[in-house]
N, C-alpha and C. Protein backbone atom coordinates (compact mmCIF):
# COMPACT_ATOMS: atom_id res chain seq x y z
N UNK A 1 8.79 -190.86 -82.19
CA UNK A 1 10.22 -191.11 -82.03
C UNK A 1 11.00 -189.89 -82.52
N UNK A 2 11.65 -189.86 -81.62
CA UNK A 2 12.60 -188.24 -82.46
C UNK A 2 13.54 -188.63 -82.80
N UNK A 3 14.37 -189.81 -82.95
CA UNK A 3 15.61 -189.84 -83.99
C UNK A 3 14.96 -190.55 -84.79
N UNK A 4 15.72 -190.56 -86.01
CA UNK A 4 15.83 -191.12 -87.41
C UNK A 4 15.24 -192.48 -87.41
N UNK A 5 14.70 -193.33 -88.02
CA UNK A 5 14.46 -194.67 -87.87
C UNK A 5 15.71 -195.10 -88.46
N UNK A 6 16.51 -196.18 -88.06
CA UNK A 6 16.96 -197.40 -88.71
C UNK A 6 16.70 -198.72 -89.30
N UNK A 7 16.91 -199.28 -89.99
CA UNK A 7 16.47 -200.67 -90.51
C UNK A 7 17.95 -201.69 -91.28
N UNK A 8 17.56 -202.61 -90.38
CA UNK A 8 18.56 -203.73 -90.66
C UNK A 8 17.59 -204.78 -91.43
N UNK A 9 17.95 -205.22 -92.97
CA UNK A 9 17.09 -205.79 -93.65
C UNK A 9 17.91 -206.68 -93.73
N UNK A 10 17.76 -208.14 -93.19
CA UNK A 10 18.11 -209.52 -93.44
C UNK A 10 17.47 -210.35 -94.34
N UNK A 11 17.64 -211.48 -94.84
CA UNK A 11 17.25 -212.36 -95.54
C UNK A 11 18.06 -213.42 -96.14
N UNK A 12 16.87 -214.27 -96.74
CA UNK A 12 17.48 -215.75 -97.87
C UNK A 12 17.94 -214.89 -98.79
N UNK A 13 18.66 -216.17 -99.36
CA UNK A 13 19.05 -215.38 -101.09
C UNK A 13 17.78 -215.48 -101.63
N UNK A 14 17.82 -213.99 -102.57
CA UNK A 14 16.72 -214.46 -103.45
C UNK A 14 15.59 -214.26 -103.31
N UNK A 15 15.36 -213.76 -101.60
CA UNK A 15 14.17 -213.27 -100.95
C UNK A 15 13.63 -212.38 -100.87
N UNK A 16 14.12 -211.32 -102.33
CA UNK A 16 12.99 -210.19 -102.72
C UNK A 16 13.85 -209.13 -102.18
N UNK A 17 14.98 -208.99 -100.94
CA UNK A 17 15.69 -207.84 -100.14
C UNK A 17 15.80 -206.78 -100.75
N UNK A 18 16.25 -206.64 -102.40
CA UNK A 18 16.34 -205.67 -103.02
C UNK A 18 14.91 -204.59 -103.18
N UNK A 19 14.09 -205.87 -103.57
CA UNK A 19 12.97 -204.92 -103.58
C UNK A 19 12.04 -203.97 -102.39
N UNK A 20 12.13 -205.03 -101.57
CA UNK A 20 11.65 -204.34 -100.61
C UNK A 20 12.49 -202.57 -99.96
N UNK A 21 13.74 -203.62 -100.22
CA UNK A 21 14.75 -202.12 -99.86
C UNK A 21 14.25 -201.03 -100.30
N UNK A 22 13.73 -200.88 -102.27
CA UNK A 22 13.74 -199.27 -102.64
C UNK A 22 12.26 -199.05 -101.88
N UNK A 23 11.26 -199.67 -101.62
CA UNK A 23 10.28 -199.65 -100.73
C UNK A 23 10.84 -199.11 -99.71
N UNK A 24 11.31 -199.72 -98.86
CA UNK A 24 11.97 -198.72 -97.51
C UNK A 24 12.58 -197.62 -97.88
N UNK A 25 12.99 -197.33 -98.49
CA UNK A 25 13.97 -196.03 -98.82
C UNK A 25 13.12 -195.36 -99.45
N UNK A 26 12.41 -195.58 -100.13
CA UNK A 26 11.50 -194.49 -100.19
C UNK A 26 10.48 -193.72 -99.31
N UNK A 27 10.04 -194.59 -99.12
CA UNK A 27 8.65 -194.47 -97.36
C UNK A 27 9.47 -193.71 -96.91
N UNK A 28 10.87 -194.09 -95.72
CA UNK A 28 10.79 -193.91 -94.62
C UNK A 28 12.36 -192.74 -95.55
N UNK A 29 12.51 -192.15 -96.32
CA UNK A 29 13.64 -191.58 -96.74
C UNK A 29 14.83 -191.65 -96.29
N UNK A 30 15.53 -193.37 -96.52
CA UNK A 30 16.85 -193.33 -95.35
C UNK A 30 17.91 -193.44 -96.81
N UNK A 31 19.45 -193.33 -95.50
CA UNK A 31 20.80 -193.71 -96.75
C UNK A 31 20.59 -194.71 -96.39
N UNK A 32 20.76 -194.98 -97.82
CA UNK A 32 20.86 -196.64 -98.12
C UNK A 32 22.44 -197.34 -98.21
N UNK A 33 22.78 -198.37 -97.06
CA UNK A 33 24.07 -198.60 -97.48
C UNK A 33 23.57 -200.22 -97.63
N UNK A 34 23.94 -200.27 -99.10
CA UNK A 34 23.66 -201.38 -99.80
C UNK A 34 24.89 -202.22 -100.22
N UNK A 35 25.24 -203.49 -99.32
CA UNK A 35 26.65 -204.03 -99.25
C UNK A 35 26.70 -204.63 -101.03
N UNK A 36 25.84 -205.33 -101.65
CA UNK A 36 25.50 -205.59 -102.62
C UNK A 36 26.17 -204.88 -103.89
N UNK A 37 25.61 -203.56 -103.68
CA UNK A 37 25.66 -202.75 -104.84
C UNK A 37 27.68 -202.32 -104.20
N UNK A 38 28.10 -202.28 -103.51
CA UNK A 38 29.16 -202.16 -102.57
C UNK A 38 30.16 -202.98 -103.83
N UNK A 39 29.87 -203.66 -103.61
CA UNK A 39 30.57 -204.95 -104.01
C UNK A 39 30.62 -205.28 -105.15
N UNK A 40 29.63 -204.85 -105.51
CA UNK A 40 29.91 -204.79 -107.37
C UNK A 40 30.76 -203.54 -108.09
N UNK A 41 30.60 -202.48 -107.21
CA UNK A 41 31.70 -201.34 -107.51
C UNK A 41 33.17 -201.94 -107.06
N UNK A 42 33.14 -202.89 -106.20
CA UNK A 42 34.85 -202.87 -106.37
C UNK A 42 34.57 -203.99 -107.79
N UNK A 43 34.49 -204.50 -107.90
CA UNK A 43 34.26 -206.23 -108.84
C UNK A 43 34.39 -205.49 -110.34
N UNK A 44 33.54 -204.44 -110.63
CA UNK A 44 33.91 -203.42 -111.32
C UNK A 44 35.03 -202.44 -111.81
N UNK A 45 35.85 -202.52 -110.69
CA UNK A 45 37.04 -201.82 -110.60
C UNK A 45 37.26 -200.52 -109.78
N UNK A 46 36.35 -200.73 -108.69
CA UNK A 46 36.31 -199.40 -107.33
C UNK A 46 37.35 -200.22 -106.66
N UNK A 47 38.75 -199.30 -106.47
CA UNK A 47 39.43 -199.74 -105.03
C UNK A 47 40.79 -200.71 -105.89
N UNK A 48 41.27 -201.30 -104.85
CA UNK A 48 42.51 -201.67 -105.41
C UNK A 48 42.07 -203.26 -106.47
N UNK A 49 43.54 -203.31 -107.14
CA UNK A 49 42.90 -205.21 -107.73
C UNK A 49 43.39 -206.22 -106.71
N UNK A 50 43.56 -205.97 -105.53
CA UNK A 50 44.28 -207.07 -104.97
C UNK A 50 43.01 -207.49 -103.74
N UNK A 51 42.63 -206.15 -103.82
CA UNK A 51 40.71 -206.11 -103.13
C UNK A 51 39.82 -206.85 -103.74
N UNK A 52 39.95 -206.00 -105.25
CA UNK A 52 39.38 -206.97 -106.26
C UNK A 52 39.01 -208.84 -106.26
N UNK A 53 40.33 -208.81 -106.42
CA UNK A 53 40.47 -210.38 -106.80
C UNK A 53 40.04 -211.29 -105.48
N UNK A 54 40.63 -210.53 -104.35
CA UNK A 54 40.22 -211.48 -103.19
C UNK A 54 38.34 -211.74 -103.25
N UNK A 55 37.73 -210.36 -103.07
CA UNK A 55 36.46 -210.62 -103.25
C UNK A 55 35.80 -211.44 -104.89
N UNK A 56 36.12 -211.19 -106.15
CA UNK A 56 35.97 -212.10 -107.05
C UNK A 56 36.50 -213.90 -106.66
N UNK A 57 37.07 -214.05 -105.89
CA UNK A 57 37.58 -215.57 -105.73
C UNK A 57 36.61 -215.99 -104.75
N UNK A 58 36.04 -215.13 -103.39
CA UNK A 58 34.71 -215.59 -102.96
C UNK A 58 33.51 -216.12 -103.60
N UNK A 59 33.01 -214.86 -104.63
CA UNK A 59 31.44 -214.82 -104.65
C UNK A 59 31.97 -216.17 -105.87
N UNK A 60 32.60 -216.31 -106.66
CA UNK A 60 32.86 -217.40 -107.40
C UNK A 60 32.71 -218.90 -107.13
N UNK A 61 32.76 -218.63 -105.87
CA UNK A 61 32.54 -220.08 -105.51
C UNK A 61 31.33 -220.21 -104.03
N UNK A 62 30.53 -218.62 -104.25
CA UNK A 62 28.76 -218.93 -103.54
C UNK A 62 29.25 -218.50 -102.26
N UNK A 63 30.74 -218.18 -101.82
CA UNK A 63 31.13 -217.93 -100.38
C UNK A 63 30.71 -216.38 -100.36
N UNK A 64 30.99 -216.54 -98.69
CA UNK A 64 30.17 -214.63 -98.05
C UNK A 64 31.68 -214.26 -98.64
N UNK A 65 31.73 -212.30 -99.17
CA UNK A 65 32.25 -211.44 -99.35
C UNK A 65 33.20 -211.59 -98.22
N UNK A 66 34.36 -210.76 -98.21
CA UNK A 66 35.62 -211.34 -97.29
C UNK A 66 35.51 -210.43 -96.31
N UNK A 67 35.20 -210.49 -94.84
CA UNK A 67 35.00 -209.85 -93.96
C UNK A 67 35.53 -208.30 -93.63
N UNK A 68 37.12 -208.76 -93.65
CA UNK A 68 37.56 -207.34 -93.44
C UNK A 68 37.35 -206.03 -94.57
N UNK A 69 36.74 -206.74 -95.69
CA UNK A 69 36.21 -205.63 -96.73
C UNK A 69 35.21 -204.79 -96.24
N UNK A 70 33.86 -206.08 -96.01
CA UNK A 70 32.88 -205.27 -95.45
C UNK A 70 32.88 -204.88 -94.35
N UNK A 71 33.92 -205.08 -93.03
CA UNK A 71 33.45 -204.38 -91.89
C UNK A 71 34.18 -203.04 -92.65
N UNK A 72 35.05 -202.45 -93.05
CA UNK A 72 35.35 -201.21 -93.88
C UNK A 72 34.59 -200.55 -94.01
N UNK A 73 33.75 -200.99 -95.19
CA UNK A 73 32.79 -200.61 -95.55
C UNK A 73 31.78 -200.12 -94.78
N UNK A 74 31.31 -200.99 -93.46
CA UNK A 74 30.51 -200.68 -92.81
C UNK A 74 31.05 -199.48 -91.70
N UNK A 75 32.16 -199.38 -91.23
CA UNK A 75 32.57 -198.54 -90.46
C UNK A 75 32.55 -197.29 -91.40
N UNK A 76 32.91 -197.03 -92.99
CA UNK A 76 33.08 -195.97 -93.15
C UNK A 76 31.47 -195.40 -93.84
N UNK A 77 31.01 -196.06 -93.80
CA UNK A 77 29.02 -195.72 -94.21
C UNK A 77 28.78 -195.16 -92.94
N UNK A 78 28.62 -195.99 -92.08
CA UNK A 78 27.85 -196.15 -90.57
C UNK A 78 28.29 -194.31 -89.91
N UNK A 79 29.71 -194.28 -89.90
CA UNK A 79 30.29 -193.33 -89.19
C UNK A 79 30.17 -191.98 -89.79
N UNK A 80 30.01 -191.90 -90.99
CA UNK A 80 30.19 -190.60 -92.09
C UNK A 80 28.94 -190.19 -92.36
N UNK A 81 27.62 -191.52 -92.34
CA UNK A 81 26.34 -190.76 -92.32
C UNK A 81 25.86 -189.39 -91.69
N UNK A 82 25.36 -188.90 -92.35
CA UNK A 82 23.98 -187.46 -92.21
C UNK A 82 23.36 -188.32 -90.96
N UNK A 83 23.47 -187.34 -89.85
CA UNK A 83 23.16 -187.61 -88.45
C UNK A 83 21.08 -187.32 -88.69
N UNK A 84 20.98 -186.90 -89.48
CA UNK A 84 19.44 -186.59 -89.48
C UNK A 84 18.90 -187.67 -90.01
N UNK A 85 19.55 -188.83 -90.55
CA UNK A 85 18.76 -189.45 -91.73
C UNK A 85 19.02 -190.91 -91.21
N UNK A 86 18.11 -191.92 -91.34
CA UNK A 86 18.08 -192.68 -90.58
C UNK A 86 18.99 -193.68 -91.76
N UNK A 87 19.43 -195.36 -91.52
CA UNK A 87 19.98 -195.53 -92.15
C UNK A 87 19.24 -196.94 -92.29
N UNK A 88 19.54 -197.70 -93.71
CA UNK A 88 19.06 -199.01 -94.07
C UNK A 88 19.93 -199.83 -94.30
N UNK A 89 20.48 -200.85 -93.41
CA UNK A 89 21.44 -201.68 -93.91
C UNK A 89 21.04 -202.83 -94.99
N UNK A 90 21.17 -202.83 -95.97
CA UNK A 90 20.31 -203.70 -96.69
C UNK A 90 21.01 -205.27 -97.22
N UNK A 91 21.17 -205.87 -96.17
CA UNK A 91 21.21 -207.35 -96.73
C UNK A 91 22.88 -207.28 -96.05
N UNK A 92 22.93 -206.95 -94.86
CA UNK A 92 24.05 -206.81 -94.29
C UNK A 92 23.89 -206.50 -92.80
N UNK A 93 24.59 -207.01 -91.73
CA UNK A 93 25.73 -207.94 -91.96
C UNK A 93 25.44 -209.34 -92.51
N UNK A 94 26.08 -209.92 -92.75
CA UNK A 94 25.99 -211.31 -92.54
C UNK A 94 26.83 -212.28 -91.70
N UNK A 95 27.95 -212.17 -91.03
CA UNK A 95 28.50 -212.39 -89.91
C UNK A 95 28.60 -211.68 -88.56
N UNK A 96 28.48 -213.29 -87.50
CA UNK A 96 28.69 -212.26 -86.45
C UNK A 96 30.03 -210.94 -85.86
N UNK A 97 30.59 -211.11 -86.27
CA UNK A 97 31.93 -210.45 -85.93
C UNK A 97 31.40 -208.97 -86.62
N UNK A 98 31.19 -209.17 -87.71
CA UNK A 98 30.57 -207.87 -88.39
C UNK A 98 29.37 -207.23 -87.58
N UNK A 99 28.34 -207.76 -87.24
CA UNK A 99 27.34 -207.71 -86.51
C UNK A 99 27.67 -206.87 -85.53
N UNK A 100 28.66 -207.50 -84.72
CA UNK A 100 29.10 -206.86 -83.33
C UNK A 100 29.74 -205.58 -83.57
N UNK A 101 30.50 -205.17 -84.68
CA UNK A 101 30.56 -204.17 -85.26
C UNK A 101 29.92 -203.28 -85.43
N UNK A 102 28.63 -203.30 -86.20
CA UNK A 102 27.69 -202.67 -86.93
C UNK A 102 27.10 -202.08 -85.32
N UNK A 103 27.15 -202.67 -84.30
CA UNK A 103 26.17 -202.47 -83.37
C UNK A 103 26.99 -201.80 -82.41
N UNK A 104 28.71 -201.52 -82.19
CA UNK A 104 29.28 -200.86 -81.84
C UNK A 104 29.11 -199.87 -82.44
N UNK A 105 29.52 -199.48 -83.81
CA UNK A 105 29.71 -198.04 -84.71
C UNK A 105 28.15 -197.60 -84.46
N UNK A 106 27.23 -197.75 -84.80
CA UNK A 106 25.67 -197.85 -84.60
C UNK A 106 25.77 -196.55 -83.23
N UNK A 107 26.06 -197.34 -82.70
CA UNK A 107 25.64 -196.77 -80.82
C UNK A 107 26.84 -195.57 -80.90
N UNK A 108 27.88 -195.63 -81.49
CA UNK A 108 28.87 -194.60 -81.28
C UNK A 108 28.39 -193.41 -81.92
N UNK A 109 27.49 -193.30 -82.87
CA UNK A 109 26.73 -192.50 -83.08
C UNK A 109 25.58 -191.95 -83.35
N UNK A 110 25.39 -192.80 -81.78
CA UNK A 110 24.00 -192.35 -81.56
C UNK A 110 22.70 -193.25 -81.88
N UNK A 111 22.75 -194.29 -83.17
CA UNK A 111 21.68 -194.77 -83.72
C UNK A 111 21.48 -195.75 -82.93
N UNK A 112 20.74 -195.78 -81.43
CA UNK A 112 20.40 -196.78 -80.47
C UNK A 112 19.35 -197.44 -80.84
N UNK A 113 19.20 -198.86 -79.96
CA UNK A 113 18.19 -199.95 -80.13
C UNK A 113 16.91 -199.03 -80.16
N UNK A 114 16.30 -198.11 -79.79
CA UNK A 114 15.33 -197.33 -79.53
C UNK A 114 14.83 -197.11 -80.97
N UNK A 115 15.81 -196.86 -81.84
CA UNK A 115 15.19 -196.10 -83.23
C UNK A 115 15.75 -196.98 -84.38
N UNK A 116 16.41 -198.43 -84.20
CA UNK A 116 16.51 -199.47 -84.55
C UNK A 116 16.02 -200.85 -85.02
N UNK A 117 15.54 -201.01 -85.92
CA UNK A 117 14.60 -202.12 -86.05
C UNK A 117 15.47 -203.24 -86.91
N UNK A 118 15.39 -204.75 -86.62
CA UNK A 118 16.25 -205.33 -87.76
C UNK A 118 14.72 -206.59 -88.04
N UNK A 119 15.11 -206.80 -89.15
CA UNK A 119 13.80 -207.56 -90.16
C UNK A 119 14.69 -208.72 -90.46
N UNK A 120 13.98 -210.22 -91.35
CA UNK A 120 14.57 -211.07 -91.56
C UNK A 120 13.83 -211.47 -92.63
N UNK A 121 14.00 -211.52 -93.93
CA UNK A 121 12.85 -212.00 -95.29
C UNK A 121 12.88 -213.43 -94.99
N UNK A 122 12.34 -214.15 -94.94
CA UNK A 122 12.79 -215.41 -95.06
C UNK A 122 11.30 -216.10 -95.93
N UNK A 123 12.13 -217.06 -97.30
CA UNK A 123 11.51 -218.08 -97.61
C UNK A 123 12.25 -219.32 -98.12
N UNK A 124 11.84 -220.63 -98.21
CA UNK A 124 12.23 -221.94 -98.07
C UNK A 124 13.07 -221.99 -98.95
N UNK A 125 14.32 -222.92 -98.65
CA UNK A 125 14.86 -223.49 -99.82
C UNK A 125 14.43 -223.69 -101.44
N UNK A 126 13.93 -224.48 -101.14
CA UNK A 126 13.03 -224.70 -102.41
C UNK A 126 12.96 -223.62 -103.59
N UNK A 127 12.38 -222.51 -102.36
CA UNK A 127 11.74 -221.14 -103.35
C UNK A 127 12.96 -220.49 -103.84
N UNK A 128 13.81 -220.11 -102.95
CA UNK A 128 15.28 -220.05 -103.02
C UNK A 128 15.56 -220.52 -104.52
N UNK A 129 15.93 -221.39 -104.74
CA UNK A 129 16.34 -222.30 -106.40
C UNK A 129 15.79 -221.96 -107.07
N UNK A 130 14.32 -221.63 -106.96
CA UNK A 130 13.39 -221.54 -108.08
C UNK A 130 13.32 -219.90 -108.35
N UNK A 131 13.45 -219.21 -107.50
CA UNK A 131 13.76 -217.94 -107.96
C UNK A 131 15.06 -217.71 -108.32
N UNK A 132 15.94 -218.19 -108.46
CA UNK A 132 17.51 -217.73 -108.63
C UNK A 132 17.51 -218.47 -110.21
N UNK A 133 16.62 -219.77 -110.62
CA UNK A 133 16.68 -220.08 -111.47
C UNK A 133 16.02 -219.31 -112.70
N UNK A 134 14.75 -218.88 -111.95
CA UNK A 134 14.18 -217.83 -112.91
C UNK A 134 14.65 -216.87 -112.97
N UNK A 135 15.24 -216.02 -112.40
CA UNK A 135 16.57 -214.92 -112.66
C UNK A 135 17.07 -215.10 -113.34
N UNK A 136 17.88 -216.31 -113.54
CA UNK A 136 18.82 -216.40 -114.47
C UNK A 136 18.61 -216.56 -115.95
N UNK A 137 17.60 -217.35 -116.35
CA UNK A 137 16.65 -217.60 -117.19
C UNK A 137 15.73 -216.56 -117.76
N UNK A 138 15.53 -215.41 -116.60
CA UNK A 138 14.73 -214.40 -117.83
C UNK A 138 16.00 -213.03 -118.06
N UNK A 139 16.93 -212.78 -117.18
CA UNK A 139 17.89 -212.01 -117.92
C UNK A 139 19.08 -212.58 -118.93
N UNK A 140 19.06 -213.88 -118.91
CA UNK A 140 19.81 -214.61 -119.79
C UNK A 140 21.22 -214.04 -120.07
N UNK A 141 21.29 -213.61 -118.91
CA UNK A 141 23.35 -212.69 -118.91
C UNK A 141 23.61 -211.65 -119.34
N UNK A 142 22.21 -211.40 -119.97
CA UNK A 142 22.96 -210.02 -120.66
C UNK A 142 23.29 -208.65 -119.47
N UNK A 143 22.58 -208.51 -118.53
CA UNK A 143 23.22 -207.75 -117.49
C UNK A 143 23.12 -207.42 -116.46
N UNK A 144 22.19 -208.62 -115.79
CA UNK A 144 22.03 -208.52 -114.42
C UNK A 144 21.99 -210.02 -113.84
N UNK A 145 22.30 -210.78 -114.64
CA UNK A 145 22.65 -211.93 -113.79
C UNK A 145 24.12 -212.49 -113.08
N UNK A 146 23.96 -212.78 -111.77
CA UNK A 146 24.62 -212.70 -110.79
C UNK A 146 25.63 -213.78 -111.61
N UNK A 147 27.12 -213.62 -111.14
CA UNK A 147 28.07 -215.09 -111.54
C UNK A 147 27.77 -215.88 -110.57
N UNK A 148 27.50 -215.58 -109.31
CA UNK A 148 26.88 -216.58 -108.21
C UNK A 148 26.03 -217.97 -108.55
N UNK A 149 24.84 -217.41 -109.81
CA UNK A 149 23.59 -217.89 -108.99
C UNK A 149 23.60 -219.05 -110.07
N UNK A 150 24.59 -220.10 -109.94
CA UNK A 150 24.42 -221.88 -110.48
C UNK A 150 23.64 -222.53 -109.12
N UNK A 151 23.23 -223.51 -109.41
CA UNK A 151 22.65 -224.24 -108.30
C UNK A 151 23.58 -224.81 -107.16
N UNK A 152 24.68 -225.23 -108.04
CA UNK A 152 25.52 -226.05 -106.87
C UNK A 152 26.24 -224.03 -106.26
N UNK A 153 26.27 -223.69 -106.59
CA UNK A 153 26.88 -221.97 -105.65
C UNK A 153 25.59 -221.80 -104.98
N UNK A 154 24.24 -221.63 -105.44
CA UNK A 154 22.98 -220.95 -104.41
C UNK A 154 23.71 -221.78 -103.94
N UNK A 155 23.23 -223.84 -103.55
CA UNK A 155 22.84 -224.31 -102.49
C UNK A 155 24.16 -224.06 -101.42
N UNK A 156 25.73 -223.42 -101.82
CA UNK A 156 26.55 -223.12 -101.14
C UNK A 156 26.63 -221.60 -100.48
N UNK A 157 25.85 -221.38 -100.59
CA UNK A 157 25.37 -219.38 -100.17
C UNK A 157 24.40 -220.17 -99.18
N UNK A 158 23.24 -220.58 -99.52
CA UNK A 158 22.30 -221.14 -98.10
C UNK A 158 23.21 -222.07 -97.42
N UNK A 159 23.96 -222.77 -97.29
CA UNK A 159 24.65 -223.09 -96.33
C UNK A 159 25.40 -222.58 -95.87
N UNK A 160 26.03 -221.66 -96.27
CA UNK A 160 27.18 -220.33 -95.32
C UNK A 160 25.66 -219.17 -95.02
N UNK A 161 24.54 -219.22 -95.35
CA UNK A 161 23.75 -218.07 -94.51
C UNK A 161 23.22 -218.77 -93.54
N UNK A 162 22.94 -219.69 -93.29
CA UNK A 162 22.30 -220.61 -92.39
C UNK A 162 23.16 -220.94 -91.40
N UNK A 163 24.72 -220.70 -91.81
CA UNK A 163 25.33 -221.33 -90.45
C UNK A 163 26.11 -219.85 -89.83
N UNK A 164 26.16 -218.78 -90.89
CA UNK A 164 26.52 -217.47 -89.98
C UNK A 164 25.25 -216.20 -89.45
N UNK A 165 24.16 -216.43 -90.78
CA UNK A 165 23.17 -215.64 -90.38
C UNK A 165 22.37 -215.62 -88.86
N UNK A 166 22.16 -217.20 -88.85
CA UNK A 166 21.81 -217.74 -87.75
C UNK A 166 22.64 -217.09 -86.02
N UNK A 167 23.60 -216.53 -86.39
CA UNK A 167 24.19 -216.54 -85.67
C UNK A 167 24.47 -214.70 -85.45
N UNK A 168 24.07 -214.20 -86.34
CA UNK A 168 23.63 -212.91 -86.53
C UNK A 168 22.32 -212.69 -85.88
N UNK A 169 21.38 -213.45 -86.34
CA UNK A 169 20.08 -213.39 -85.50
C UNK A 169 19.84 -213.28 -84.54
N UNK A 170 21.09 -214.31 -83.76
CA UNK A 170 20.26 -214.69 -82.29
C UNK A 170 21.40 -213.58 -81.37
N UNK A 171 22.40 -213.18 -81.92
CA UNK A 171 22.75 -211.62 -81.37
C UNK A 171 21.73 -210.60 -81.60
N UNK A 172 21.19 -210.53 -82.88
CA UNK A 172 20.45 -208.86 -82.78
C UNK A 172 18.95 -208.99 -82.15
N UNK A 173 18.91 -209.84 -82.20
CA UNK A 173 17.68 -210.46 -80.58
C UNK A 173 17.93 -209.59 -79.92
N UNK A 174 19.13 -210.45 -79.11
CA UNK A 174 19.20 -209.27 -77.82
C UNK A 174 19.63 -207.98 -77.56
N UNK A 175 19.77 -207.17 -78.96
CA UNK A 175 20.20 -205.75 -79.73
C UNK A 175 18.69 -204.88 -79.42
N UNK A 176 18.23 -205.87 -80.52
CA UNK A 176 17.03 -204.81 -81.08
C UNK A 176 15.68 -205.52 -81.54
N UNK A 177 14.79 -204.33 -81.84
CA UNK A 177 13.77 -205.04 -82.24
C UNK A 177 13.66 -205.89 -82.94
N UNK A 178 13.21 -207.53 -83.01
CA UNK A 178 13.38 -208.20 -84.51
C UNK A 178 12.58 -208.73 -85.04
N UNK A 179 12.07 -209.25 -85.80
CA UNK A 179 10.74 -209.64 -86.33
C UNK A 179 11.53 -210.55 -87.74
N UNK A 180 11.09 -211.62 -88.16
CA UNK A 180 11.03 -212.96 -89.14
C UNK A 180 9.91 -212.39 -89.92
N UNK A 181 10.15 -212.05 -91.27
CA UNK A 181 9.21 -211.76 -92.28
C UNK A 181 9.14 -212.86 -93.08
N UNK A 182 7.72 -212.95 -93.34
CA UNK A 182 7.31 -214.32 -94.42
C UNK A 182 7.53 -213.62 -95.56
N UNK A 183 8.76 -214.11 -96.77
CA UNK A 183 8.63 -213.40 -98.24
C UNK A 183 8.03 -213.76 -99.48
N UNK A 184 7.06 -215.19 -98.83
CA UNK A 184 6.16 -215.36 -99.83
C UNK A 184 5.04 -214.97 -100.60
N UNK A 185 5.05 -214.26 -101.40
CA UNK A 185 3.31 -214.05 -101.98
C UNK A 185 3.77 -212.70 -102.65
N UNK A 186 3.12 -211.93 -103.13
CA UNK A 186 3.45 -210.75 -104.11
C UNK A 186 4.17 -209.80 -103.76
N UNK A 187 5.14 -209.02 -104.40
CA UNK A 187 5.97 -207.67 -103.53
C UNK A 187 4.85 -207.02 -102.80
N UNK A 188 3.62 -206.72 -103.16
CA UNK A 188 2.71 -205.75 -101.94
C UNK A 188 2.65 -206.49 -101.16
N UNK A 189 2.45 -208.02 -100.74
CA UNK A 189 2.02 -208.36 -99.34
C UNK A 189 2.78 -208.56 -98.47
N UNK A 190 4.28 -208.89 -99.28
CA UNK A 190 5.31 -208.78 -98.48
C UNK A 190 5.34 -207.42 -97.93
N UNK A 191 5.40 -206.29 -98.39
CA UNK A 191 5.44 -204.56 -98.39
C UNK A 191 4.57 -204.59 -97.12
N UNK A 192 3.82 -204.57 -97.64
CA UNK A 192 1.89 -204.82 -96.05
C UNK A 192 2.79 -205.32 -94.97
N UNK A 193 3.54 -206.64 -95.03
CA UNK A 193 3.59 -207.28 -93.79
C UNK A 193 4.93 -206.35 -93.29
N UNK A 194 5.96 -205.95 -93.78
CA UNK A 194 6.79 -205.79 -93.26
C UNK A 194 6.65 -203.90 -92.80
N UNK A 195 5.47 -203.33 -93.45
CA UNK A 195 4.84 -202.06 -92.81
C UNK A 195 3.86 -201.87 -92.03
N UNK A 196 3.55 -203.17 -91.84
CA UNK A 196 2.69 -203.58 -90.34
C UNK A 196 3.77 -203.67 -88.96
N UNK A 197 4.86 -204.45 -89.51
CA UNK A 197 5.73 -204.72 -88.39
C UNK A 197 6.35 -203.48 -87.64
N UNK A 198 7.20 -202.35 -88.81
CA UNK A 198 7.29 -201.25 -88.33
C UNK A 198 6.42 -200.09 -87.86
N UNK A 199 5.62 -200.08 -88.10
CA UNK A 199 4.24 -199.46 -87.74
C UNK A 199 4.08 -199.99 -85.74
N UNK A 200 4.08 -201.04 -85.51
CA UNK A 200 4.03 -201.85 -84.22
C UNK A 200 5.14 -201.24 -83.81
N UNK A 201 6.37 -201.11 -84.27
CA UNK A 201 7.57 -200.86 -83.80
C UNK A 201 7.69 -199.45 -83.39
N UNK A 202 7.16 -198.11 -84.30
CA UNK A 202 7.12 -197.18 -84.17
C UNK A 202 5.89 -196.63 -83.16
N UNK A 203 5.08 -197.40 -83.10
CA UNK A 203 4.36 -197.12 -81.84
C UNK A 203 4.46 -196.78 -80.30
N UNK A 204 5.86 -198.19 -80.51
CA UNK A 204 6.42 -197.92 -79.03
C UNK A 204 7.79 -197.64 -78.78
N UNK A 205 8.21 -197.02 -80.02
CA UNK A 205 9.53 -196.20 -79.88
C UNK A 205 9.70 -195.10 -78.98
């Protein structure tokens, strides 16, 4: 393949995305535009307080980040990238409107379905709770636990990803390459499976 690889990394909450991400970014050496880490720089105090507060009154109550933030965001990553370097959207979009976005700006420069791959972590509810619970429980607040992650907010994040992700999916179907990753079992086997998939992918790029 002679352009850059891309990677659109989807998933559950909770489904490891982070990790796998510095895995991808390292392997395949892409910019990483990480909506996540995005979002904690404004929450932090990147950008105005009226930005601020709107996005703090979301994640507070388990809802998706407020759209017109992140398509911003995504238009000014997507468009300003190093044309040599492929890019990792990591745990983004999550709506379709954004989606359709990402896949306009995408093509406007250049980064076509050809050198495009989008992934999906997915594991069960269940596991979902039980990892967000153990998160919370072994950093105990001191500085990486999410304000999100109470049970009654997860089980309100899987019901806003389930009814917009879903709907993200069955657009980048007909985008790009896509593949449903199982995120159960140790960070390497997840790693294995999801460098098997691109491996298949880069074959017939």
């Amino acid at each position: 393949m002679n352009k850059p690889l891309n990677i659109i990394l989807l998933g559950d909450p909770a489904a490891g995305k982070a990790t796998q991400a510095k895995f991808l970014l390292n392997k395949h050496k892409l910019l990483d535009l990480d909506m996540g880490r995005e979002m904690r720089l404004i929450l932090n105090g990147k950008g105005s307080a009226s930005v601020r507060k709107a996005l703090k009154e979301t994640t507070n109550k388990g809802k998706l980040a407020p759209t017109e933030i992140v398509r911003a965001i995504h238009k000014e990553k997507i468009l300003s990238a190093r044309k040599n370097k492929g890019i990792l959207l990591d745990g983004t979009p999550k709506m379709i409107g954004e989606a359709k976005l990402v896949y306009k700006w995408m093509q406007q420069v250049k980064r076509t379905p050809e050198s495009t791959i989008a992934l999906y972590l997915h594991i069960p509810e269940k596991e979902v709770l039980k990892r967000a619970k153990d998160r919370v429980e072994y950093f105990k607040g001191k500085f990486s636990k999410r304000p999100d992650d109470t049970v009654d907010s997860l089980k309100n994040r899987i019901k806003y990803y389930r009814k917009n992700i879903a709907q993200v999916v069955s657009f980048f179907k007909t985008k790009y390459y896509y593949k449903e990753i199982n995120g159960l079992g140790s960070r390497t086997e997840v790693k294995n499976r999801i460098d098997k998939v691109i491996s298949e992918f880069l074959k017939h790029a």
